[in-house]
N, C-alpha and C. Protein backbone atom coordinates (compact mmCIF):
# COMPACT_ATOMS: atom_id res chain seq x y z
N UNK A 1 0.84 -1.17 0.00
CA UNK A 1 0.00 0.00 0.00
C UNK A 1 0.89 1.25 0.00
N UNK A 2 0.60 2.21 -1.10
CA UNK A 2 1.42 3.81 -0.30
C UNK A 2 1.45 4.18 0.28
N UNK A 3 1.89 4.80 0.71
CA UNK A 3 1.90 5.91 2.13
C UNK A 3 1.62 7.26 1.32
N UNK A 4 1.07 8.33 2.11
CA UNK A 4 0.28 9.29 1.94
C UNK A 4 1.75 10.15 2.18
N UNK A 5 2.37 10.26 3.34
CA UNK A 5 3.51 10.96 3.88
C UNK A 5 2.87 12.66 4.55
N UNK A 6 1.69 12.12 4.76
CA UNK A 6 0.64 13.27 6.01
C UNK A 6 1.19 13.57 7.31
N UNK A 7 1.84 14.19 8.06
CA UNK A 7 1.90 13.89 9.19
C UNK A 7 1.61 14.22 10.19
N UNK A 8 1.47 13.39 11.64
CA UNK A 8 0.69 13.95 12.47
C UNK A 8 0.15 15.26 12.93
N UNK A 9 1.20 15.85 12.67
CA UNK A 9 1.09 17.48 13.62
C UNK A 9 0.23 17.71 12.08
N UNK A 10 0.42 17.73 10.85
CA UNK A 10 -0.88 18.24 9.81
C UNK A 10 -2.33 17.96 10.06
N UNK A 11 -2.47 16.86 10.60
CA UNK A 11 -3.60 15.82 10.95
C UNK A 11 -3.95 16.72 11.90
N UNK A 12 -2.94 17.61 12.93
CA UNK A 12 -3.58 18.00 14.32
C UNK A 12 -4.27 19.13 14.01
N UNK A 13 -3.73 19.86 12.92
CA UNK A 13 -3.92 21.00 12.37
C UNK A 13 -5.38 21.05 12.10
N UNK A 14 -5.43 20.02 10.97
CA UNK A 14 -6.78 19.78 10.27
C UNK A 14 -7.66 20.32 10.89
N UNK A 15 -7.28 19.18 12.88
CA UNK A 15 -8.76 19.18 13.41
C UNK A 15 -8.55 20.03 14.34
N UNK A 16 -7.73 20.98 14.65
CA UNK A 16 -7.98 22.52 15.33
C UNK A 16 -8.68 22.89 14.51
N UNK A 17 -8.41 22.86 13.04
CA UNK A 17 -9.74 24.15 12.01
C UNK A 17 -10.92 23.72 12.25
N UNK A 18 -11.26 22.57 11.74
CA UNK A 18 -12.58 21.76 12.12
C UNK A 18 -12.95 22.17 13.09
N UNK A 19 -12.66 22.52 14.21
CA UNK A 19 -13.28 22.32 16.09
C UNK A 19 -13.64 23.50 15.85
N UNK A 20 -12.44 24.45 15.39
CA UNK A 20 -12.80 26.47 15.12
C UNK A 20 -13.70 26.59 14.71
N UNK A 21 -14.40 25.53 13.34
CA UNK A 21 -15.44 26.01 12.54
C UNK A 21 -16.57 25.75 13.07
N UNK A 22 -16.41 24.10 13.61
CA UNK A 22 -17.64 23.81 14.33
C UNK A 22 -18.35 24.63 15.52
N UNK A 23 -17.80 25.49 16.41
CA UNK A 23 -17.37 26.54 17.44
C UNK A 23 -18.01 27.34 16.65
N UNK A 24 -17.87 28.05 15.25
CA UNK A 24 -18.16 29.29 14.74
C UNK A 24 -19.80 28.53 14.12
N UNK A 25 -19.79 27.53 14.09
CA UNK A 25 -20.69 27.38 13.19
C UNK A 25 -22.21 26.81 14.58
N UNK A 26 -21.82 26.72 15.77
CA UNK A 26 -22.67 26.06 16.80
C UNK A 26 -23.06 27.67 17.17
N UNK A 27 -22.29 28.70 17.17
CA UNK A 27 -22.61 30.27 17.86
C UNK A 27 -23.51 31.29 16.85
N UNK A 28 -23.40 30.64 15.56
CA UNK A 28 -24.09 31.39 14.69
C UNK A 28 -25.85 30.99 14.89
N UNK A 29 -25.93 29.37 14.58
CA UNK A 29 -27.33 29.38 14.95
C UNK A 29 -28.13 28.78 16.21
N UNK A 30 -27.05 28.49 17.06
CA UNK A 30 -27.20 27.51 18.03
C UNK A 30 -27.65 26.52 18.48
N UNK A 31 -27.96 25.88 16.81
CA UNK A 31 -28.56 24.75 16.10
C UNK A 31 -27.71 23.67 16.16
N UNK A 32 -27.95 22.69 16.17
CA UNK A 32 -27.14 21.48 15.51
C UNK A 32 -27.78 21.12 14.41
N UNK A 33 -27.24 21.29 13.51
CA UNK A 33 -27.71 20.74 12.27
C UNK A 33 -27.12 20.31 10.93
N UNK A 34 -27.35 19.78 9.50
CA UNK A 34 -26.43 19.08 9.04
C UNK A 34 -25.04 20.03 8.94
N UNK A 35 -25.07 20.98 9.03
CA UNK A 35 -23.18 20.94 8.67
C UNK A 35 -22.45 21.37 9.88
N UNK A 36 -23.25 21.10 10.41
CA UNK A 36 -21.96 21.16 11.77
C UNK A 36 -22.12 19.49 12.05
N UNK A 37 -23.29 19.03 12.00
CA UNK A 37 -22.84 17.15 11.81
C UNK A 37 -22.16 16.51 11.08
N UNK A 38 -21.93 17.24 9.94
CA UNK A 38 -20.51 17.29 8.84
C UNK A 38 -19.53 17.48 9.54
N UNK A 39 -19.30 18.77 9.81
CA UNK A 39 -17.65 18.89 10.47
C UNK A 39 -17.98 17.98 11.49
N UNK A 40 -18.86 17.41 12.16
CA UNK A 40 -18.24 16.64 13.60
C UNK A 40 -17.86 15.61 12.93
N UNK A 41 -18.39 14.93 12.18
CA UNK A 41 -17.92 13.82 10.91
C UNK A 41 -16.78 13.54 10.77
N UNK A 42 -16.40 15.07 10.28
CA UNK A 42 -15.24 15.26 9.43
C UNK A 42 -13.76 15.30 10.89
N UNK A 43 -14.17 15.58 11.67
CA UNK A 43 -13.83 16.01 13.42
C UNK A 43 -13.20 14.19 13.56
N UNK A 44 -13.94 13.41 13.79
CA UNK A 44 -14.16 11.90 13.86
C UNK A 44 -12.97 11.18 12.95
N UNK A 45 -13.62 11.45 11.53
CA UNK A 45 -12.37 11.05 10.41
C UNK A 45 -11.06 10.99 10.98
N UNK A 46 -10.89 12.60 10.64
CA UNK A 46 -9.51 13.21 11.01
C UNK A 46 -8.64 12.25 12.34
N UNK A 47 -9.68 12.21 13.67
CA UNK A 47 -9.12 11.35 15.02
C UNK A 47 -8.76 9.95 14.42
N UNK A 48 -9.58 8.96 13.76
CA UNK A 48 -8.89 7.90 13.24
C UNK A 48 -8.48 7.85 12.81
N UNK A 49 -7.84 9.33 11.69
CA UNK A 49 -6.43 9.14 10.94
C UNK A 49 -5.25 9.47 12.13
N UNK A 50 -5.79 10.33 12.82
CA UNK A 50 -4.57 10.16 14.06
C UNK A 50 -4.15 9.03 14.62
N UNK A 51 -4.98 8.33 14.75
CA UNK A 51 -4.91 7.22 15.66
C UNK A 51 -4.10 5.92 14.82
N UNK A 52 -4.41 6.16 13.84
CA UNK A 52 -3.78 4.32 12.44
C UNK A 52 -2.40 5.67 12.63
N UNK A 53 -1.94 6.81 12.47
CA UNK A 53 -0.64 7.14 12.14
C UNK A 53 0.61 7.06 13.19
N UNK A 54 -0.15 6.78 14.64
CA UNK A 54 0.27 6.62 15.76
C UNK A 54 0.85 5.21 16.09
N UNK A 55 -0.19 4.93 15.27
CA UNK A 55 0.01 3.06 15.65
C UNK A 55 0.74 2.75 14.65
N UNK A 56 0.89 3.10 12.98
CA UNK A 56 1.70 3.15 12.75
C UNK A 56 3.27 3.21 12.84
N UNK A 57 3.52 4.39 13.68
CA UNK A 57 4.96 5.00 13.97
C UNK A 57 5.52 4.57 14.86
N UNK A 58 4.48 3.53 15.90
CA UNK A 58 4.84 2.90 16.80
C UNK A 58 5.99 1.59 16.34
């Protein structure tokens, strides 16, 4: 299989923006609704790519 060559601290990055947006996006309508259930999604993703790159490097 390839390797992507992503690395963690990018991965961490990702999901600081994600959390920012989700944050900006929970204060605007104080809704939960689909696209902030997207970014939490997308929030989720991102953690199990942390997690296989960890176990990886291990």
């Amino acid at each position: 299989m390839q390797k992507l060559g992503i690395k963690i601290s990018e991965l961490e990055s990702v999901k600081n923006e994600l959390n920012a947006k989700l944050i900006k996006q929970r204060d605007e309508d104080s809704v939960i609704g689909i696209e902030e259930a997207v970014t939490a999604g997308q929030i989720a993703l991102v953690d199990r790519l942390i997690v296989a790159a960890q176990k990886r490097d291990k």
